[in-house]
Structures are given as C-alpha cells and as structure tokens.
C-alpha atoms as a PDB file:
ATOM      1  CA  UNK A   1      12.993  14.552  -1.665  1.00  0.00           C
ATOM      2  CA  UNK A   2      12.017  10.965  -2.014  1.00  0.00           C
ATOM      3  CA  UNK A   3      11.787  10.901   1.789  1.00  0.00           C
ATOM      4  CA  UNK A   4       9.296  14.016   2.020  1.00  0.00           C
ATOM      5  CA  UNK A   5       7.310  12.194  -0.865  1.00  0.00           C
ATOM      6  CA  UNK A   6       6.543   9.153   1.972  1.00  0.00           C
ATOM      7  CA  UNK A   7       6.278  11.662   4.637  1.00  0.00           C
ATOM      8  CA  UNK A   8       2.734  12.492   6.044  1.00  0.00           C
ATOM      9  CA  UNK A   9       1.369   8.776   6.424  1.00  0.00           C
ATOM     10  CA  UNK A  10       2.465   8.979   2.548  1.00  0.00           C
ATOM     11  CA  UNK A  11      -0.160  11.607   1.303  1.00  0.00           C
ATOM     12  CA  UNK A  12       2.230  13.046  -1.106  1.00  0.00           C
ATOM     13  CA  UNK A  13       2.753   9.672  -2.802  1.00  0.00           C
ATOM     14  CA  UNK A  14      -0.593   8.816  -3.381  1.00  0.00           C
ATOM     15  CA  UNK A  15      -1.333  12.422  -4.483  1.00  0.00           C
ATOM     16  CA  UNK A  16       1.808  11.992  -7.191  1.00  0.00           C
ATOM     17  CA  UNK A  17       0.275   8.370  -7.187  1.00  0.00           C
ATOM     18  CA  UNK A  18      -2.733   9.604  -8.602  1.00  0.00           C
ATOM     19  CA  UNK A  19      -1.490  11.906 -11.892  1.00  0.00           C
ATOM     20  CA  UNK A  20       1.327   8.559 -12.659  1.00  0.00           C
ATOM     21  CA  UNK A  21      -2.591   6.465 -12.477  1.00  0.00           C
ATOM     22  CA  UNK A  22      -4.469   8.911 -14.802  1.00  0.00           C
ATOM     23  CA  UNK A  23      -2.206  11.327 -16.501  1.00  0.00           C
ATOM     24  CA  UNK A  24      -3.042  14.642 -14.473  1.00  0.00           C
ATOM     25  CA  UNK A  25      -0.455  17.171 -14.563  1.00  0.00           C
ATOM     26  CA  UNK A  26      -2.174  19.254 -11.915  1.00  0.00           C
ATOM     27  CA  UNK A  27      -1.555  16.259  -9.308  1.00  0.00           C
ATOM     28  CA  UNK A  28       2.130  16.280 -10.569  1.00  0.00           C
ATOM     29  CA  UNK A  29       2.618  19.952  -9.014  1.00  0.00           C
ATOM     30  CA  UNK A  30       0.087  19.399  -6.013  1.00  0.00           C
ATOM     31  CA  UNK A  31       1.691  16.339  -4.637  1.00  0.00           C
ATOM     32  CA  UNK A  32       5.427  17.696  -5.119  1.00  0.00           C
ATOM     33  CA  UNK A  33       4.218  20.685  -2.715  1.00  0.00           C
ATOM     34  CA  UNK A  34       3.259  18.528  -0.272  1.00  0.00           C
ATOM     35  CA  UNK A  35       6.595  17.047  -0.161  1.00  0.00           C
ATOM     36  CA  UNK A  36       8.260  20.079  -0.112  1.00  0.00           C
ATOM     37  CA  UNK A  37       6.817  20.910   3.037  1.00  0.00           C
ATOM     38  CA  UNK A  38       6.751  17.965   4.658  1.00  0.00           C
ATOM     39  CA  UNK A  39      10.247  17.412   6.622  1.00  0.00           C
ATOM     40  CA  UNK A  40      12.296  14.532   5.537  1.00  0.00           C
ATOM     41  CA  UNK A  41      12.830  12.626   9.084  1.00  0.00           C
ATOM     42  CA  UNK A  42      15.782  11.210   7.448  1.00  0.00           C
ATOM     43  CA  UNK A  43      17.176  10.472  10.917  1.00  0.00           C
ATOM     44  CA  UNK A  44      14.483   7.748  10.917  1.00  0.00           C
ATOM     45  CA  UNK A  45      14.817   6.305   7.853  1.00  0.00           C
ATOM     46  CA  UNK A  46      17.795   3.996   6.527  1.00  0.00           C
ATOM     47  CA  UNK A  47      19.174   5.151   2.986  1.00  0.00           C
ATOM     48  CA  UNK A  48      18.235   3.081   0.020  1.00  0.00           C
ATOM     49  CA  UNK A  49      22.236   2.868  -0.339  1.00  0.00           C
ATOM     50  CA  UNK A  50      22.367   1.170   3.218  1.00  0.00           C
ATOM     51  CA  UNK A  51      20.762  -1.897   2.151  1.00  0.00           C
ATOM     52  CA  UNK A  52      22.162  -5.121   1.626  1.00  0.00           C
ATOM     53  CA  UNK A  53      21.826  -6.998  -1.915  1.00  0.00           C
ATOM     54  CA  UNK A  54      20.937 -10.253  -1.658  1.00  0.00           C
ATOM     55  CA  UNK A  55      22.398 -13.038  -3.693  1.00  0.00           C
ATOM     56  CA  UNK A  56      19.269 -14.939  -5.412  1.00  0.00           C
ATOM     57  CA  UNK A  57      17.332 -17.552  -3.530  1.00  0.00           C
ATOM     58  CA  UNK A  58      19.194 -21.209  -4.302  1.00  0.00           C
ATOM     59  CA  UNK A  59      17.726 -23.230  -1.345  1.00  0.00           C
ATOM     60  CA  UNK A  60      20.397 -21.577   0.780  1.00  0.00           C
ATOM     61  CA  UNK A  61      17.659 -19.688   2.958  1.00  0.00           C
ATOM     62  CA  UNK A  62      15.017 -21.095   5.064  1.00  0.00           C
ATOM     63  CA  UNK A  63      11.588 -20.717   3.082  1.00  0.00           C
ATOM     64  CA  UNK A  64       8.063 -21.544   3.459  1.00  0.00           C
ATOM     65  CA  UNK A  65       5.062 -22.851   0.853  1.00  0.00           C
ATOM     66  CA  UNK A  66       4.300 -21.320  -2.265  1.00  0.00           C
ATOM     67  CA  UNK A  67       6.109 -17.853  -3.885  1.00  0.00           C
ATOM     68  CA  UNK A  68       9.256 -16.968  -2.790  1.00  0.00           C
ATOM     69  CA  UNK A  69      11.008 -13.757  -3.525  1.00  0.00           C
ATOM     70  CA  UNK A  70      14.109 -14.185  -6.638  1.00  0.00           C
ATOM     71  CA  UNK A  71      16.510 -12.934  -3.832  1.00  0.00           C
ATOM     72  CA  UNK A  72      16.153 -11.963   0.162  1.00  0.00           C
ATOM     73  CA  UNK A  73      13.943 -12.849   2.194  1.00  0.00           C
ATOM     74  CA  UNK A  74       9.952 -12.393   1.603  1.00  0.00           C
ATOM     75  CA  UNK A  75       7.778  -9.029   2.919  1.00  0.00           C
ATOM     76  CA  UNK A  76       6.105 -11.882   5.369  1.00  0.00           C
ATOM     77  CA  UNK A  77       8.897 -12.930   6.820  1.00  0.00           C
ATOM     78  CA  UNK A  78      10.444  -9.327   7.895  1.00  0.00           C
ATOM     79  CA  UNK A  79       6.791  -8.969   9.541  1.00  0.00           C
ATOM     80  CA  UNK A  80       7.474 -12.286  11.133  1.00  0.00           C
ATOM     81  CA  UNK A  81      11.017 -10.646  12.524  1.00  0.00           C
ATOM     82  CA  UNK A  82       9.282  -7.493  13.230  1.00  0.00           C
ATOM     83  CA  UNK A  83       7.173  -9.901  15.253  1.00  0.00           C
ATOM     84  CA  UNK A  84       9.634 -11.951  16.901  1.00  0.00           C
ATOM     85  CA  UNK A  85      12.124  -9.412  17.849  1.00  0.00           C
ATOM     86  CA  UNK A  86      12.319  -8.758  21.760  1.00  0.00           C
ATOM     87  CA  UNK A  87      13.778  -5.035  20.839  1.00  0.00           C
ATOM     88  CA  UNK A  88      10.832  -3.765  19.291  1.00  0.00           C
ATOM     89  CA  UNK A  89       8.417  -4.998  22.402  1.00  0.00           C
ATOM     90  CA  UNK A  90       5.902  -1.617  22.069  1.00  0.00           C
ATOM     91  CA  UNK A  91       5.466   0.696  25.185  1.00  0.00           C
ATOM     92  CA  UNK A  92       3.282  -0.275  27.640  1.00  0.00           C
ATOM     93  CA  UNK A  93       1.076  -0.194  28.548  1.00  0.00           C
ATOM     94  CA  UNK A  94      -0.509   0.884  25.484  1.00  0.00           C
ATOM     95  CA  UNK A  95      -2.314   4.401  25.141  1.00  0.00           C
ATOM     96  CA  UNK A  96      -5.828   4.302  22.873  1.00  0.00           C
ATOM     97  CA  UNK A  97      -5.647   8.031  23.376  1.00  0.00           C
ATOM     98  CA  UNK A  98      -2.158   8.946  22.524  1.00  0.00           C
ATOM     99  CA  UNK A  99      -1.721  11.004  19.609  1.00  0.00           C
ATOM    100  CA  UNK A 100       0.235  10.458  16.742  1.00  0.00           C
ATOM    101  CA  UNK A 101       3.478  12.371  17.884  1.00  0.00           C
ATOM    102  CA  UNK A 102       3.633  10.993  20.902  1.00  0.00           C
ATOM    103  CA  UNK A 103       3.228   7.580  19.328  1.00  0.00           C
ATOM    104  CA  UNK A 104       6.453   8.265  17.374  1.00  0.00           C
ATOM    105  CA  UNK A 105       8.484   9.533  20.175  1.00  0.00           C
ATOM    106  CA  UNK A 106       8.189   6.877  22.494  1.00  0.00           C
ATOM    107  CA  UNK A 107       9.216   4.612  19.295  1.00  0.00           C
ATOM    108  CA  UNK A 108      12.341   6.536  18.871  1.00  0.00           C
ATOM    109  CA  UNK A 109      13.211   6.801  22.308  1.00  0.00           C
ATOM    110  CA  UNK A 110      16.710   5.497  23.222  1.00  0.00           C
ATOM    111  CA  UNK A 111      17.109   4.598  19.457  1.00  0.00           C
ATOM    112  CA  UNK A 112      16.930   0.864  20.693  1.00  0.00           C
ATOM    113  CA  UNK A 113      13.969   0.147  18.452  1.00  0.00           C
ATOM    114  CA  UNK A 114      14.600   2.175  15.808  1.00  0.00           C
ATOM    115  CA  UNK A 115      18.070   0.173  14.948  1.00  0.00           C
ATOM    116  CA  UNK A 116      16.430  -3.108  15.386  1.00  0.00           C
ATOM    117  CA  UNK A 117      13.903  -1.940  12.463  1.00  0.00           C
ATOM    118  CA  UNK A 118      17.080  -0.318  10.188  1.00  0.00           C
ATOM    119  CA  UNK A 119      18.142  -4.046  10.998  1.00  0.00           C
ATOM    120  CA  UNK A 120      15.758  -6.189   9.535  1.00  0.00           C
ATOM    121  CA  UNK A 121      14.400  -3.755   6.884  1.00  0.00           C
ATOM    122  CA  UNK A 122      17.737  -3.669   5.527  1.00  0.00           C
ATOM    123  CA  UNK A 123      17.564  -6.913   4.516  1.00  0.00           C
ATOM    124  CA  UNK A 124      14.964  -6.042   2.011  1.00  0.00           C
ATOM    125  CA  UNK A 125      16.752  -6.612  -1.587  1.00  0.00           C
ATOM    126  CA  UNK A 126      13.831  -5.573  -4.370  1.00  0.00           C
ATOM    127  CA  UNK A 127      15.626  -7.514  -7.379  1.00  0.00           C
ATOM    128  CA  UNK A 128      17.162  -6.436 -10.653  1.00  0.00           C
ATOM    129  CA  UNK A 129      14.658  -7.049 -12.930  1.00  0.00           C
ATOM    130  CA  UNK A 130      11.484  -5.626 -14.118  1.00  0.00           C
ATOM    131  CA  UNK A 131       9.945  -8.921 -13.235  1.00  0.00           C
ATOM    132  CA  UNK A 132      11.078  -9.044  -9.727  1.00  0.00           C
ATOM    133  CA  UNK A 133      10.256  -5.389  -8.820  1.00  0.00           C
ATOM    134  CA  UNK A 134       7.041  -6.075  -9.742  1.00  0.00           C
ATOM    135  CA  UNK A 135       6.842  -9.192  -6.993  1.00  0.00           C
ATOM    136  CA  UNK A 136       7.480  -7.188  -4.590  1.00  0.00           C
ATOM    137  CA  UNK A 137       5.004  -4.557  -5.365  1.00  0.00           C
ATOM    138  CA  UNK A 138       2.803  -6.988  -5.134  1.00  0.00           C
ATOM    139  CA  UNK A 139       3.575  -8.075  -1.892  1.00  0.00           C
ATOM    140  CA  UNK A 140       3.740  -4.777  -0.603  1.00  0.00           C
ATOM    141  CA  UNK A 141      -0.079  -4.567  -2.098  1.00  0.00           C
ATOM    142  CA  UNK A 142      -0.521  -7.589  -0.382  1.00  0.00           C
ATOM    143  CA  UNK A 143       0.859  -7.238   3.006  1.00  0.00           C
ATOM    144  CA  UNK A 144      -0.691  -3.768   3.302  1.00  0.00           C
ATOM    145  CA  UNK A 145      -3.835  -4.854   2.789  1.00  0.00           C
ATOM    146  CA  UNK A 146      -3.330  -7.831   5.567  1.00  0.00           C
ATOM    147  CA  UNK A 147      -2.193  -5.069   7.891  1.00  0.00           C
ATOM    148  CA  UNK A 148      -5.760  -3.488   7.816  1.00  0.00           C
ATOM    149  CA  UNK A 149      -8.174  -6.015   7.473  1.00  0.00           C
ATOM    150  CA  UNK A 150      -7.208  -8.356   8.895  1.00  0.00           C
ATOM    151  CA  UNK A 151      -5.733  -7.044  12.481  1.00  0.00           C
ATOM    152  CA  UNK A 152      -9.038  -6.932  14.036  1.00  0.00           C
ATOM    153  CA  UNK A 153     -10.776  -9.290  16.957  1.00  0.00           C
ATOM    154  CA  UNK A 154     -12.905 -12.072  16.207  1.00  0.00           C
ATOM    155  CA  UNK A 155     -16.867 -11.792  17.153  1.00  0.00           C
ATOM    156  CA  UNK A 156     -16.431  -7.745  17.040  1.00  0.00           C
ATOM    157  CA  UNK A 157     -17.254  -5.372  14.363  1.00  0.00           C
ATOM    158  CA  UNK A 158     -14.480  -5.560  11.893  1.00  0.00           C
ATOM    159  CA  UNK A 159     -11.956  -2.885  12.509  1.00  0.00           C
ATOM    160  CA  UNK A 160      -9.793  -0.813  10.092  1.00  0.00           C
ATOM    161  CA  UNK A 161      -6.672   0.917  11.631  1.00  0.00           C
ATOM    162  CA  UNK A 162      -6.463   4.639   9.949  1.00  0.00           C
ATOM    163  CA  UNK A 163      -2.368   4.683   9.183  1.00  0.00           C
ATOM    164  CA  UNK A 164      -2.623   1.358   7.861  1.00  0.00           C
ATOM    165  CA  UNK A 165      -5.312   1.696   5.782  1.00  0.00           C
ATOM    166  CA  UNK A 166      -2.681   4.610   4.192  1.00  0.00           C
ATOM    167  CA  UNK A 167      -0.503   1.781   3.280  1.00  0.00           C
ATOM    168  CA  UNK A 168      -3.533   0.214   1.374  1.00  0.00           C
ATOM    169  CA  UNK A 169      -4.166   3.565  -0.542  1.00  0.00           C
ATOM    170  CA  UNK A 170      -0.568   4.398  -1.159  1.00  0.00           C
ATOM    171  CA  UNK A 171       0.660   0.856  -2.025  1.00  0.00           C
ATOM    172  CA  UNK A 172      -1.736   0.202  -4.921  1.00  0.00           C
ATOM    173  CA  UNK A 173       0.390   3.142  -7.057  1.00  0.00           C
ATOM    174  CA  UNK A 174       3.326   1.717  -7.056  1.00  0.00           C
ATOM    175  CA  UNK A 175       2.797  -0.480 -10.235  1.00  0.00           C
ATOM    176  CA  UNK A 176       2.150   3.108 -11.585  1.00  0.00           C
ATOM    177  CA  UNK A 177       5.712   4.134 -10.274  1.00  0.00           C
ATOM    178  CA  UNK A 178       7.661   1.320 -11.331  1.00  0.00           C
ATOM    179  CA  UNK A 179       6.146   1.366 -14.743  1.00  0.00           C
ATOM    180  CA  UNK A 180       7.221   5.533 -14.941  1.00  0.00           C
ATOM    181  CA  UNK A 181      10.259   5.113 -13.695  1.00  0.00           C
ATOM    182  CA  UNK A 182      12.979   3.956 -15.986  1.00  0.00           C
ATOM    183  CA  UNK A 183      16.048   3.902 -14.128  1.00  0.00           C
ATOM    184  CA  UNK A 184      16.549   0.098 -12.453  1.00  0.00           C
ATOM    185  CA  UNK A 185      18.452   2.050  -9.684  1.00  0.00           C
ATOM    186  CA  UNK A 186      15.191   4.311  -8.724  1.00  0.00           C
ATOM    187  CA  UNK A 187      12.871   1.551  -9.388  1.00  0.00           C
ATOM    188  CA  UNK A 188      15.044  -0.428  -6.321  1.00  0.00           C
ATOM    189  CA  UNK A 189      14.977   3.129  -4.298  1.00  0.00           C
ATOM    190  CA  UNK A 190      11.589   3.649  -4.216  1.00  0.00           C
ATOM    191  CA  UNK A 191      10.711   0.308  -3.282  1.00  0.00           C
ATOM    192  CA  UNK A 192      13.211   0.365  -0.255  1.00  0.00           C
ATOM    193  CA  UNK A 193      11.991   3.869   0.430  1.00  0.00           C
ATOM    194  CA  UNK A 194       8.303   2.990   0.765  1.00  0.00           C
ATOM    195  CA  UNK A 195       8.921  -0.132   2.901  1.00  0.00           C
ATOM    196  CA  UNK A 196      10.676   2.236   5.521  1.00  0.00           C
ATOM    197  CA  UNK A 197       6.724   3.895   6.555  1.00  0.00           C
ATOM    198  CA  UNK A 198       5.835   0.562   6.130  1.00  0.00           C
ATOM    199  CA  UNK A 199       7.814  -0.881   8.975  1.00  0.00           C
ATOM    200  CA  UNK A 200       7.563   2.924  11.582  1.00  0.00           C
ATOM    201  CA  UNK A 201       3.461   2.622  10.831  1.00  0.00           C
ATOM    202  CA  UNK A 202       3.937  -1.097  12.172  1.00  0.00           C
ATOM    203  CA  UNK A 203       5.207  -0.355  15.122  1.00  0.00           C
ATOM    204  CA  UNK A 204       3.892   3.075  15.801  1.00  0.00           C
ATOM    205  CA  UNK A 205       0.840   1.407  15.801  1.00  0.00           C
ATOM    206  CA  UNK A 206       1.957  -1.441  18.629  1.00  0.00           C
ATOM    207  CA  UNK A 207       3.107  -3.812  16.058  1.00  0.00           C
ATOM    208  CA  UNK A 208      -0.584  -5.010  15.374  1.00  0.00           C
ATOM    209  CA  UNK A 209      -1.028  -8.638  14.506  1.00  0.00           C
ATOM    210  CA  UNK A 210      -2.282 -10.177  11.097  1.00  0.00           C
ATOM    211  CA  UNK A 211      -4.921 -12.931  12.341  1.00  0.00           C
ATOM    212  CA  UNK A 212      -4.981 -14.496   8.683  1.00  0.00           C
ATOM    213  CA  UNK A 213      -8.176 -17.124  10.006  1.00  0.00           C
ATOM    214  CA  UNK A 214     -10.002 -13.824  10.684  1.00  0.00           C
ATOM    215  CA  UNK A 215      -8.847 -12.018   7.639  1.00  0.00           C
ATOM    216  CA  UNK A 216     -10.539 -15.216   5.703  1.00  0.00           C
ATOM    217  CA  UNK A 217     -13.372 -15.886   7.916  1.00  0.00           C
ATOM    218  CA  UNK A 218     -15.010 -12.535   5.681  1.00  0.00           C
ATOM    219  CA  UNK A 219     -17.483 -13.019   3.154  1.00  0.00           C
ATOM    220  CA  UNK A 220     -16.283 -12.702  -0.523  1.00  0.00           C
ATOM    221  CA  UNK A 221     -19.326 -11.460  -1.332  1.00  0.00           C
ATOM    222  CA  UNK A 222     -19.787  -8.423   0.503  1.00  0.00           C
ATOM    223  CA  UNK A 223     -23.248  -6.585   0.283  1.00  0.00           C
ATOM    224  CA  UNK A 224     -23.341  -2.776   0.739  1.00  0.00           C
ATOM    225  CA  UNK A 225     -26.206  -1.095   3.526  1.00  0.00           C
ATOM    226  CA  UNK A 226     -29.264  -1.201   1.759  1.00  0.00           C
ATOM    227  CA  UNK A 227     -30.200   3.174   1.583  1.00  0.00           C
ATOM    228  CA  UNK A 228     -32.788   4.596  -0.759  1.00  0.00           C
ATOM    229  CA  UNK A 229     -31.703   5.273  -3.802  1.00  0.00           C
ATOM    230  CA  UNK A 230     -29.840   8.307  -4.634  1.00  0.00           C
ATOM    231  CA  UNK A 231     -32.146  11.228  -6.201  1.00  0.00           C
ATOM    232  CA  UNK A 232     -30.441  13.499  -8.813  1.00  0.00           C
ATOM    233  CA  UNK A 233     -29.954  17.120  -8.205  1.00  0.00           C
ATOM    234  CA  UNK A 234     -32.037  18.755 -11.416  1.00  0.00           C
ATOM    235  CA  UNK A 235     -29.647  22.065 -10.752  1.00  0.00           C
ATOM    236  CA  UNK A 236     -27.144  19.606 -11.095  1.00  0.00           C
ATOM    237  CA  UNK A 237     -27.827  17.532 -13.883  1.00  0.00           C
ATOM    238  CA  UNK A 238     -31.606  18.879 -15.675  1.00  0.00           C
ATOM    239  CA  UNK A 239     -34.939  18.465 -14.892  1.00  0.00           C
ATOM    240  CA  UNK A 240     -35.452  15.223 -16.199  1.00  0.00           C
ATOM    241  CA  UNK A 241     -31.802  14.450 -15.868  1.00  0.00           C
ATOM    242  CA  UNK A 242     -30.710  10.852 -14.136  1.00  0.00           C
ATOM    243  CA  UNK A 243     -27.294   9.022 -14.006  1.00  0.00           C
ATOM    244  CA  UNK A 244     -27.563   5.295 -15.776  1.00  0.00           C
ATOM    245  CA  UNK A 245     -23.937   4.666 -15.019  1.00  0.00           C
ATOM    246  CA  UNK A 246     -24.564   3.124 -11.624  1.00  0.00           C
ATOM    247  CA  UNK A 247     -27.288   0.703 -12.938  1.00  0.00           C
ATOM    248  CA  UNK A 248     -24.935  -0.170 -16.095  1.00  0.00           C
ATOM    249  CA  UNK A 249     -21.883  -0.481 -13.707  1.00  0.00           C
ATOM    250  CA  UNK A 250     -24.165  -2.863 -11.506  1.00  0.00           C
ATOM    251  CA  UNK A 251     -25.398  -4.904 -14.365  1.00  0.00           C
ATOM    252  CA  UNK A 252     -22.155  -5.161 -16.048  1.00  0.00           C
ATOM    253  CA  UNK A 253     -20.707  -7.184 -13.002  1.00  0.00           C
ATOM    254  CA  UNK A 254     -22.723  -9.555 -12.999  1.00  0.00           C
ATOM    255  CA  UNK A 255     -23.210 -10.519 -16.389  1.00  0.00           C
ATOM    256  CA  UNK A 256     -22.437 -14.312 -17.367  1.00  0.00           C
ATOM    257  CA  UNK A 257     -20.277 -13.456 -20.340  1.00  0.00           C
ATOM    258  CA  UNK A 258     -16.948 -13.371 -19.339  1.00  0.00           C
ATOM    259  CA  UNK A 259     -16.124 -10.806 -22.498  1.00  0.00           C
ATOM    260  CA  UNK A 260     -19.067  -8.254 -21.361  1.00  0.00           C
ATOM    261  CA  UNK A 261     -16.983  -7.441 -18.122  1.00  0.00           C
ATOM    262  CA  UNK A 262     -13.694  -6.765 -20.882  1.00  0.00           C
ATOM    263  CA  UNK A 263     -15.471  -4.749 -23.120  1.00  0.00           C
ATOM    264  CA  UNK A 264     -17.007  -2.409 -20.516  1.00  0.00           C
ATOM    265  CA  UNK A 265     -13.108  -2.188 -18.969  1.00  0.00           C
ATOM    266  CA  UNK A 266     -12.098  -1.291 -22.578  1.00  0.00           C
ATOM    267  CA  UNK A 267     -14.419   1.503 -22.685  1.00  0.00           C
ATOM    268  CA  UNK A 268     -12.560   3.201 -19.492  1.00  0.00           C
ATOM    269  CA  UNK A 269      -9.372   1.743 -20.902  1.00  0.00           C
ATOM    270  CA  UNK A 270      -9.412   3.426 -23.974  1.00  0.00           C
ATOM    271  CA  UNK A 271     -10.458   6.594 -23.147  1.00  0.00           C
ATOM    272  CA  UNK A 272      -7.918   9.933 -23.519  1.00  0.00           C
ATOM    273  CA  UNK A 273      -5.192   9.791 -20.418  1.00  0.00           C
ATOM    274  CA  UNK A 274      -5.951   6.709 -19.154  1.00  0.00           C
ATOM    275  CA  UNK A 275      -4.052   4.810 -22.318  1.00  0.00           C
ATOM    276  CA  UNK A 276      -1.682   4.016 -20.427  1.00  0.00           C
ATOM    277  CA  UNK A 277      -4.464   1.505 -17.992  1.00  0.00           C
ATOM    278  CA  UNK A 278      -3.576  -2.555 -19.018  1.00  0.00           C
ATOM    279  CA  UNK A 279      -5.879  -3.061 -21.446  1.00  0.00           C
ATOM    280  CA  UNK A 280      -8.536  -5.585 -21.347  1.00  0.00           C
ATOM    281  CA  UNK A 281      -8.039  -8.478 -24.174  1.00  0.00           C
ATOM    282  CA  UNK A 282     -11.057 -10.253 -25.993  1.00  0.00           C
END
C-alpha cells in the first residue's frame, strides 16, 4: 500500500498530504482510494528493507562544504551518481513527443538501468532520530525544488518540467508525515519509499540537469503579471460585497515590523484544524 500511495506521479500522497496538513478527514478516504487503484509497480521499486544502514558520518566518507547528512551519503550526491553513472545514459535520441508510458518502458528495458538506480538509491540511510529524518526531508524539499527550477536553459523563458514539479508538490508534506507518524521504523520507510519516484521521475525524464548558476541567476523578488483587478461576483458574495483579504494579505508582507508578519500567521495558526501548523512566536 505504501507503494500505490507514491504511485501516479504521487497524487495519492499529496492528496493524504493534504488532510495530515489541515486535518480533513474527507482527504483521508479520497487519497487512500486513489491508492487502492493505482497498481503498486513493486517490480520497480527496491523495498525499504533492501536498504543499507549507514554507520554515521566520522570523516570516513568523502564530503563536500557545508551540511552533511548524520549518516550516508547526502540527496546531492546520489544525483551526482545518478549523473555520473554510464548505465543510466537515457535513450537516444530523445523523444519531446513520447508519452509517459513509453518513457517508462524504454527505462526498464533490459533491467540494466533499473539495477543501477536500486544501486545507488539503496544507499540512502534516513537516520534514527527525529532530528535526522527531518534533514532529509528537507533535502528532499530541497532537491525537488532544484529539479524544477532550475533544469531550464539560460536566455530562454524559464521552464518547469510537469513530473518534477510533482516532486515539489508532494515533497513539501512530508514534514506533515513524519510528524503523524510515530513509529521510527515507518518514519525511515516512507522516506526511502518516496525517494524511489524521486530517482524513476529523474531518469524518465532524461536525467535532466540542475544548472545551480541559472537556478540563482532568478530574481528574489518576483513580480506577478500586472491584470485588472479581480471584480467580485455579487451572486457570489452580495451586492455590495468585496474580499479585503487580498489587500490585507498584500499589506501584511510588507510591513516593517517584523512581529506584524507573526501575528497575522497566528491568526491562520490558531484557527480550528490547523492547531497542529508551527506556531508563530512573538
């Protein structure tokens, strides 16, 4: 069952995602049924048990700058081996027009590739402690969202890959997950579950490169299309009827006071189902 949940470019996760975010039974029941009838493909997926632990970083393994995973190696650096790895050369020449199925069978094909991915995604080890699952949520959060913004060309419109774009979507519940989950052996399943799409939406996709100067070559201060402003629907909402919460929204970004932005999460925060949200502190 937990491989029909990240089945369907992992639209029953998010959907199960999104009742563990804000406390909707209704999602509970609609995102189990599209697992159920999703198939499994557990021929392409390796089983959480088939993984190898890890024995805590100690200077043993080669690592790069900065954060550094309590034990394996990083997210990055099975990309980099994803990368790197003769075996899982895509098929070329490469089809814009292929569809989806296709896509996957030629990846399967032989089972060459598909072993060389088992390979280096087994070496995924999500730690043992609450503290170290939630590392590598984040770098699945992270990596995901490298995957599609930042795999386009430079000088051309920026581009946004559909399937990954699903690992953006799917990848920002799983703080919900871990945090509803209380068995440490789950927690570590899930996490080596969801990598598995990860990795076949890599290279179903022709193992598309991250181009990190043109991921940061954006603006960080991106500007919306300037269309006219909406106009209320009086069936919908009275004759004289308007919706402030766009103009307070607006106005409560960009206020100087820090403890404005805080208070307006608190209202959200503190509002029946959504207790469970971090809460903002003064």
């Amino acid at each position: 069952m937990l491989l029909r949940l990240v089945s369907g470019a992992l639209h029953p996760f998010t959907q199960v995602g999104y009742r563990l975010e804000f406390g909707s039974d209704l999602l509970v029941a609609t995102g189990i049924a599209q697992a159920a009838v999703h198939a499994s493909q557990a021929f392409a997926y390796l089983p959480p048990d088939k993984f190898a632990d890890a024995s805590p970083t100690n200077g043993s393994h080669p690592v790069g700058k900065g954060r550094q995973p309590r034990s394996g190696p990083s997210v990055l650096s099975l990309l980099r081996q994803i990368y790197d790895s003769p075996k899982l050369t895509p098929v070329l020449p490469y089809d814009p027009d292929a569809l989806f199925s296709k896509r996957v069978k030629d990846f399967m094909e032989g089972g060459t590739r598909l072993s060389e991915l088992h390979h280096i995604l087994g070496q995924f080890d999500p730690g043992s402690t609450p503290e170290a699952l939630d590392d590598r949520a984040e770098e699945l959060v992270f990596i995901s969202t490298m995957l599609a913004f930042g795999t386009g060309k430079p000088h051309r419109k920026p581009r946004v890959d559909f399937f990954p774009m699903h690992l953006v979507t799917s990848s920002l519940f799983l703080p919900s997950y871990l945090k509803s989950t209380p068995n440490m052996e789950h927690k570590r399943a899930l996490l080596r579950t969801f990598l598995q799409p990860w990795g076949s939406i890599i290279m179903v996709r022709g193992r598309p490169r991250v181009d990190a100067k043109l991921l940061m070559s954006y603006t960080d201060n991106p500007l919306p299309p300037n269309p006219p402003p909406p106009k209320p629907q009086p069936a919908a909402l009275g004759g004289e009827a308007a919706n402030p919460w766009l103009a307070i929204v607006a106005d409560a970004i960009h206020a100087p006071e820090s403890r404005t932005h805080k208070r307006f999460a608190r209202f959200f925060t503190e509002q029946p189902g959504m207790a469970h949200w971090p809460r903002a502190r003064s």
